[in-house]
N, C-alpha and C. Protein backbone atom coordinates (compact mmCIF):
# COMPACT_ATOMS: atom_id res chain seq x y z
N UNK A 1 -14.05 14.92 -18.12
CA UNK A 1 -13.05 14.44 -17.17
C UNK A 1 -11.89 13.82 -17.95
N UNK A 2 -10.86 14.15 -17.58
CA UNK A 2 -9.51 13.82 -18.27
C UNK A 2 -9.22 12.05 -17.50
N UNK A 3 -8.50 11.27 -19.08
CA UNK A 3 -8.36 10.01 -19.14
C UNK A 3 -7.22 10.05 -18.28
N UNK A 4 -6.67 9.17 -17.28
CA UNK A 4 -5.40 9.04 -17.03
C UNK A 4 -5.20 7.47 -17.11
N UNK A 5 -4.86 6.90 -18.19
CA UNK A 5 -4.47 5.72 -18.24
C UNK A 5 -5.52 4.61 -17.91
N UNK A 6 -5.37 3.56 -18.04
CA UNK A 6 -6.07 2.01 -17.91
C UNK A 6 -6.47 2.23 -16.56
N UNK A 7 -6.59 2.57 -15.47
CA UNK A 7 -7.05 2.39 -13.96
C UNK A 7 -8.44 1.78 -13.95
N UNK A 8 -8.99 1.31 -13.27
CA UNK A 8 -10.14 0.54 -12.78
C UNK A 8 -10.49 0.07 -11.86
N UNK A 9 -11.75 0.79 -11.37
CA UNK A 9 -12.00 -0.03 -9.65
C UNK A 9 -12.15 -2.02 -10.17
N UNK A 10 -11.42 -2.32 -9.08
CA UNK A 10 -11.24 -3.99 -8.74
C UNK A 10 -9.74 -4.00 -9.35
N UNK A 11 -9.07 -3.00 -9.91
CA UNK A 11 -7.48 -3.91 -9.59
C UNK A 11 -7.23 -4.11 -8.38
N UNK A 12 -6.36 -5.19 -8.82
CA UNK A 12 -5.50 -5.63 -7.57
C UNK A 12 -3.66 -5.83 -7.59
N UNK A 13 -3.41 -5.74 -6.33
CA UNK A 13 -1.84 -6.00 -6.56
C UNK A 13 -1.20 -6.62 -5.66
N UNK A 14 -0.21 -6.89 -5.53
CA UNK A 14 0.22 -7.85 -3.95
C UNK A 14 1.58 -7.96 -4.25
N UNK A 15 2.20 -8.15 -2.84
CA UNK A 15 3.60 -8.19 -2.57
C UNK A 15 3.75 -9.05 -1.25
N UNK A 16 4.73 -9.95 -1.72
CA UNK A 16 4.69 -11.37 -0.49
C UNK A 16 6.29 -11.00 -0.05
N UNK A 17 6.55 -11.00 1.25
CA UNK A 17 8.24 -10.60 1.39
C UNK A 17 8.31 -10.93 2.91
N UNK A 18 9.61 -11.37 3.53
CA UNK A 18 9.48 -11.56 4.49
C UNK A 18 9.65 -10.29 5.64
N UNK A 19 9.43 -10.20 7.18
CA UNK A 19 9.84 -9.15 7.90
C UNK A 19 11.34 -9.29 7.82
N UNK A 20 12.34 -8.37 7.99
CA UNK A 20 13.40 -8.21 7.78
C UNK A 20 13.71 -7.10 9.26
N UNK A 21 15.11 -7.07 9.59
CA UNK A 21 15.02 -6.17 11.06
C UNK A 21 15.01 -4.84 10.52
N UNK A 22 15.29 -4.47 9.48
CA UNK A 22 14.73 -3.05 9.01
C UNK A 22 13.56 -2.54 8.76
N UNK A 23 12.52 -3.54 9.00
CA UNK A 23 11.24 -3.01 9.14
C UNK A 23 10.20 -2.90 10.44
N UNK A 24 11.64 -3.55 11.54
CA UNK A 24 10.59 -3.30 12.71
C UNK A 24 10.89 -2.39 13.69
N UNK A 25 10.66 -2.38 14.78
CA UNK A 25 10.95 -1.30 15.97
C UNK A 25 11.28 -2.80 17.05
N UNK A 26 11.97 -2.26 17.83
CA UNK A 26 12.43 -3.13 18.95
C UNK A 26 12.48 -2.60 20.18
N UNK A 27 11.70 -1.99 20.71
CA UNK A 27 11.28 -1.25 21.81
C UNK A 27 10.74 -2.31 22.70
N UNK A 28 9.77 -3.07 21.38
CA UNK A 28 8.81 -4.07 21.92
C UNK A 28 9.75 -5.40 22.65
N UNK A 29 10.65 -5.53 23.18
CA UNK A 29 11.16 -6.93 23.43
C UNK A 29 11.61 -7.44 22.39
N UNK A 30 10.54 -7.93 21.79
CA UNK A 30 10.67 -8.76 20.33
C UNK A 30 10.42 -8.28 19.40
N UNK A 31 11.37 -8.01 18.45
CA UNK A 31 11.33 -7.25 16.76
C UNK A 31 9.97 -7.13 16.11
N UNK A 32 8.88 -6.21 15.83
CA UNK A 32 8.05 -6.77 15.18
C UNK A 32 8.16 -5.77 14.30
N UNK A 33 6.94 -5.98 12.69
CA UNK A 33 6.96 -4.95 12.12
C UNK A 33 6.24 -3.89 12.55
N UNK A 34 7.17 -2.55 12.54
CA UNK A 34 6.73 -1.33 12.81
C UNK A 34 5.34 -0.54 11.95
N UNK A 35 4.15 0.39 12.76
CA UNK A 35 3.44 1.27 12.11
C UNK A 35 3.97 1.36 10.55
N UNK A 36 4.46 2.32 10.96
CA UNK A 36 5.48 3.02 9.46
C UNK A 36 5.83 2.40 8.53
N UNK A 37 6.46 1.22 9.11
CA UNK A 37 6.96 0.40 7.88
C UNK A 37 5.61 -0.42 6.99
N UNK A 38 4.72 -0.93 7.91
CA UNK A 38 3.61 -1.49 7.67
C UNK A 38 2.98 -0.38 6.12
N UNK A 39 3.08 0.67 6.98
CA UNK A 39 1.85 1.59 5.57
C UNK A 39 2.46 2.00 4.86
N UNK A 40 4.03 2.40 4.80
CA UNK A 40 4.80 2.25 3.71
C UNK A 40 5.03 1.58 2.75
N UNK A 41 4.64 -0.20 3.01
CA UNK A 41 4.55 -1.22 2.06
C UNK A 41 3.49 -1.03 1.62
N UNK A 42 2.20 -0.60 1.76
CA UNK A 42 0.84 -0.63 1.66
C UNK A 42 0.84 0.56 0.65
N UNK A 43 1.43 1.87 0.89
CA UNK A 43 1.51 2.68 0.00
C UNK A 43 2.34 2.28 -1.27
N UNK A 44 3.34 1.67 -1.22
CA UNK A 44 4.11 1.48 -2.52
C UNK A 44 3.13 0.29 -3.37
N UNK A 45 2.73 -0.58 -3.17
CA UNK A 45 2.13 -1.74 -3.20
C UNK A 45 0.98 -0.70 -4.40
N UNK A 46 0.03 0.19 -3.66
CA UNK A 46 -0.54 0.77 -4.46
C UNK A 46 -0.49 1.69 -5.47
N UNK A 47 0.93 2.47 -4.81
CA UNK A 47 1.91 3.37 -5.69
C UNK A 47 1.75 2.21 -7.05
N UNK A 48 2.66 1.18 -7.35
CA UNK A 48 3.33 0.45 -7.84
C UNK A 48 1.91 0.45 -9.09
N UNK A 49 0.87 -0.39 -8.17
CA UNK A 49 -0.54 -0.63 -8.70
C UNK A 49 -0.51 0.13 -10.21
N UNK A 50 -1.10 1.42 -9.73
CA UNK A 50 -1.10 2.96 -10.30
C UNK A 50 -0.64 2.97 -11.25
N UNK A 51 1.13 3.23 -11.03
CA UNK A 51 1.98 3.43 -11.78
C UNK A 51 2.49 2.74 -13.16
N UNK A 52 1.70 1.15 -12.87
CA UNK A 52 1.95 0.52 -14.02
C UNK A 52 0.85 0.86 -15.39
N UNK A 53 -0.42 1.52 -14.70
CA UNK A 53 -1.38 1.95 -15.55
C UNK A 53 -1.26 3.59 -15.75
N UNK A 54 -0.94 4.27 -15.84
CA UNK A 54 -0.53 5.68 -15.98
C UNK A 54 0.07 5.93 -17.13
N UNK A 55 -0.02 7.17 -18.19
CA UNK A 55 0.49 7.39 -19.28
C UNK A 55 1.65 7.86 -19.23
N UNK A 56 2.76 7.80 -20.01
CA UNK A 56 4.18 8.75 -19.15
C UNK A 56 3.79 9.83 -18.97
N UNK A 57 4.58 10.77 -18.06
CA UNK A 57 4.44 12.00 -17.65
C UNK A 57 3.69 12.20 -16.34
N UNK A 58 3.23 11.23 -15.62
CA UNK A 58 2.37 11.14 -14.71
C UNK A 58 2.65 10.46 -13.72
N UNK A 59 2.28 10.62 -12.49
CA UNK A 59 2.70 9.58 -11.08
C UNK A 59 1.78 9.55 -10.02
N UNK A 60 1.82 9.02 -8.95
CA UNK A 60 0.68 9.29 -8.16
C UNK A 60 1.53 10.01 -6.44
N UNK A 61 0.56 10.52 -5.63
CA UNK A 61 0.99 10.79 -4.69
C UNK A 61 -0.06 10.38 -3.56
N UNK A 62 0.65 10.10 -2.40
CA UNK A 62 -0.37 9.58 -1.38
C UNK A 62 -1.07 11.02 -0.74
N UNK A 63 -1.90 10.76 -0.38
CA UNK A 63 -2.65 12.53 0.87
C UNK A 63 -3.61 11.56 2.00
N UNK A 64 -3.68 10.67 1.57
CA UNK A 64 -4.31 10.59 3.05
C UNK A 64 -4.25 9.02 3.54
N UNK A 65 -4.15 8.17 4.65
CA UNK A 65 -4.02 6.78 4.95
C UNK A 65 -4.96 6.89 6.47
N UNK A 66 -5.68 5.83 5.94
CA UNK A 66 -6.33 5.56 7.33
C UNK A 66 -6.46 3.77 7.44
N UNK A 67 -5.66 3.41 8.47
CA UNK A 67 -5.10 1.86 8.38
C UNK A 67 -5.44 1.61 10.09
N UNK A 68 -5.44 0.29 10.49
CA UNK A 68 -5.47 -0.06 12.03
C UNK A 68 -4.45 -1.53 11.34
N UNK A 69 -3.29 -0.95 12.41
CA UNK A 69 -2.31 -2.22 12.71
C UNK A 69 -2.90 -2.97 14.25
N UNK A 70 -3.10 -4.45 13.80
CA UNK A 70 -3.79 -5.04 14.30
C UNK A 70 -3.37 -5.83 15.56
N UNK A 71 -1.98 -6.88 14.40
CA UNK A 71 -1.16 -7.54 15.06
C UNK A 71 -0.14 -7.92 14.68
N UNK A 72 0.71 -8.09 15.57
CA UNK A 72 1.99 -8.44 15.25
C UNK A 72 2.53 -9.11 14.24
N UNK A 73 3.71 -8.95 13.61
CA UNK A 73 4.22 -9.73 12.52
C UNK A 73 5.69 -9.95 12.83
N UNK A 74 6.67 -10.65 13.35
CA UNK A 74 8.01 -10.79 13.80
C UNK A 74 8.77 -11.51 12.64
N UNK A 75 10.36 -10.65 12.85
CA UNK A 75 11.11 -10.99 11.99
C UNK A 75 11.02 -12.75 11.68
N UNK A 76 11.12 -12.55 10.37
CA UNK A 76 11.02 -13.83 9.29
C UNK A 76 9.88 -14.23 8.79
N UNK A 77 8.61 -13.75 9.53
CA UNK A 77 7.37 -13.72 8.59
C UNK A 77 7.48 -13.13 7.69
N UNK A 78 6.44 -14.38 6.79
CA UNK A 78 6.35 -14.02 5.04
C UNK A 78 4.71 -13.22 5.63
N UNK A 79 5.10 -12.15 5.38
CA UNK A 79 3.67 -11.52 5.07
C UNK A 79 3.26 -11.04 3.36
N UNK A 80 2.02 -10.93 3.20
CA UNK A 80 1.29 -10.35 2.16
C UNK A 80 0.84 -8.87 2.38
N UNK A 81 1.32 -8.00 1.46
CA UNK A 81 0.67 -6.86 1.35
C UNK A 81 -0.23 -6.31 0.03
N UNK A 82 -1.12 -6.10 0.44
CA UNK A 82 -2.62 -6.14 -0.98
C UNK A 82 -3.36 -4.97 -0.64
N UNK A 83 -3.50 -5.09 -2.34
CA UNK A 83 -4.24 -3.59 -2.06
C UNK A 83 -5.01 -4.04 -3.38
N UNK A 84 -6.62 -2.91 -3.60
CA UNK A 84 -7.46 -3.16 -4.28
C UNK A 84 -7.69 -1.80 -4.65
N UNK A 85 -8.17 -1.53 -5.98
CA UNK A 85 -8.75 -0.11 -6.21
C UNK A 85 -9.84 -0.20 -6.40
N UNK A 86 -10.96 0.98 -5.45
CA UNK A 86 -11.66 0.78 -5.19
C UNK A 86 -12.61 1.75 -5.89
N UNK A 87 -12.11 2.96 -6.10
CA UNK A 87 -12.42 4.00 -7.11
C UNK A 87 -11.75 4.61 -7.82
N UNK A 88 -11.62 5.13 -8.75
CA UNK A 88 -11.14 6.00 -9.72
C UNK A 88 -11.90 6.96 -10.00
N UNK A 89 -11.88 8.34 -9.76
CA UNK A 89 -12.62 9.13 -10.14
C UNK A 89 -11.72 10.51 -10.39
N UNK A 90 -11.35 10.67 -11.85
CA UNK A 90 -10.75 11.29 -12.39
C UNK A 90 -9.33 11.33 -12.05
N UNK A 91 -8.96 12.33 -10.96
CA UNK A 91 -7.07 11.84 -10.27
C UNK A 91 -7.06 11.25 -9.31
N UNK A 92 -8.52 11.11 -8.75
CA UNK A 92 -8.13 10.85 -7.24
C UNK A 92 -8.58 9.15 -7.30
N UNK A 93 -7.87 8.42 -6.56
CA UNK A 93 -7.81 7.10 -6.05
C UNK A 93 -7.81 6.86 -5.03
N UNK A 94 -8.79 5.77 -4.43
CA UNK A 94 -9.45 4.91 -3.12
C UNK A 94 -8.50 3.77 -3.43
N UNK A 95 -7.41 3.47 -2.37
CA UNK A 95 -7.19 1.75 -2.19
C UNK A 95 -7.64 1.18 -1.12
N UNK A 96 -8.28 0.09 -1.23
CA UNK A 96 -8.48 -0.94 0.17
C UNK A 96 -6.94 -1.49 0.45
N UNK A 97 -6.53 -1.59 1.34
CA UNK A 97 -5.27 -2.20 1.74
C UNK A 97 -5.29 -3.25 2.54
N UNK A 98 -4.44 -4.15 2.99
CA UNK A 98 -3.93 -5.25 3.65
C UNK A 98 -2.84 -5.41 3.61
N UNK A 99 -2.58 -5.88 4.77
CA UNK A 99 -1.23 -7.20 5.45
C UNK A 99 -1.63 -8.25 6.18
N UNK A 100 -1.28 -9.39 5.38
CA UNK A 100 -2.06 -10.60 6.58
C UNK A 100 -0.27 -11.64 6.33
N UNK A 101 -0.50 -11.91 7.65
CA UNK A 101 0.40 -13.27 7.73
C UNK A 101 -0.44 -14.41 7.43
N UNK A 102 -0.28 -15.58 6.93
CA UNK A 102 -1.26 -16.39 6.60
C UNK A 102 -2.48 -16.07 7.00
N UNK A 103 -3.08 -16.60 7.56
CA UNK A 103 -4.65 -16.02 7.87
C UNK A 103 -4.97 -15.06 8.95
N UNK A 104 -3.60 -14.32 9.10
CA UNK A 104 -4.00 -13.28 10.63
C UNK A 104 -3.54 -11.93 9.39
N UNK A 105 -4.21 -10.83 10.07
CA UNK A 105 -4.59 -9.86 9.34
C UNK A 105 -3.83 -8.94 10.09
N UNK A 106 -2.43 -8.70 10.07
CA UNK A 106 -1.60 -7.59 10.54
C UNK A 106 -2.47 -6.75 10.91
N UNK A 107 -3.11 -5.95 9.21
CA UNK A 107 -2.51 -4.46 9.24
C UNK A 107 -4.04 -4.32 7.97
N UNK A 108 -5.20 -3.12 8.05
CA UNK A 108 -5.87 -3.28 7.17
C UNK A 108 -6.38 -1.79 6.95
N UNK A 109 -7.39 -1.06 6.03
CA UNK A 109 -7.96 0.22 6.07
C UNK A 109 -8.36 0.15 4.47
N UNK A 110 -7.67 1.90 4.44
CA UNK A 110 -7.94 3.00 3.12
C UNK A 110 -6.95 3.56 2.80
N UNK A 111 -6.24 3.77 1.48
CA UNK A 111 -5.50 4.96 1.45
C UNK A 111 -5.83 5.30 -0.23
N UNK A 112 -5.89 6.89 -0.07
CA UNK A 112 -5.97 7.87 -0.92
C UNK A 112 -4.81 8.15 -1.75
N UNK A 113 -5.22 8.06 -2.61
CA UNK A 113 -3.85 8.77 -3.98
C UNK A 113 -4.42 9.78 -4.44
N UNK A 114 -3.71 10.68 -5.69
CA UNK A 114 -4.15 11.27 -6.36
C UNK A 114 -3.04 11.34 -7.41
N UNK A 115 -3.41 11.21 -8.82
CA UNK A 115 -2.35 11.53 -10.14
C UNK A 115 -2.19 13.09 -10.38
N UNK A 116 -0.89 13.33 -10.65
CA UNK A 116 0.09 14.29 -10.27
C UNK A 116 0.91 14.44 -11.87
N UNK A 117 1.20 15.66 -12.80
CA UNK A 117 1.92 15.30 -14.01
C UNK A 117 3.53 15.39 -12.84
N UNK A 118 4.37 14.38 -13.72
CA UNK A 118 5.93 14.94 -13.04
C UNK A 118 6.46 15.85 -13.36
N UNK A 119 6.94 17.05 -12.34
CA UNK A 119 7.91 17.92 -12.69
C UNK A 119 8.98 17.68 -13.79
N UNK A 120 9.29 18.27 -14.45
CA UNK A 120 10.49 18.58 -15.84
C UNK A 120 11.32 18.91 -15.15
């Protein structure tokens, strides 16, 4: 099985930022953060993870997310987004994910990577 860099189940990574109105939908009455935006942070968060352990020439790509947005998060919450690796097994990568506002838990699941060489 081919090495791809330092990876290891139990990293971790995190990103603390507040909601901003570009991350929510406003359909709802009140601004909150949107699906999309939610697993988008969750994906980069682990992207990011990845990417700092990877040899050059290499990157990761998402294929699969399975998340339940829970509850609400409204503009100016500082939320946390965390993610854990949970396996490594050769390209492919397991993250546990999260979003919690202090102790309420947005947004939580799985998402799948896999390492990819970059196009030239």
């Amino acid at each position: 099985m081919r090495e791809y860099g330092q990876l290891s189940a139990g990293m971790t990574a995190e990103r603390e930022l507040p909601v901003e109105e570009k991350l929510t939908v406003s359909h709802t009455g009140t601004p909150v953060l949107s699906t999309p935006m939610m697993i988008s942070l969750m994906e980069k968060v682990a992207m990011n993870l990845a990417q700092g352990q990877l040899p050059a020439g290499f990157t990761t790509v998402g294929y699969e997310v399975n998340v339940r947005h829970k509850a609400p998060a409204r503009i100016g919450a500082l939320i946390r987004v965390w993610c854990r690796l949970v396996e490594a097994d050769g390209r492919r990568l397991l993250f546990e994910v999260r979003v919690t506002e202090g102790d309420k838990t947005v947004g939580e699941g799985f998402h799948r990577r896999t390492i990819i060489p970059v196009a030239k």
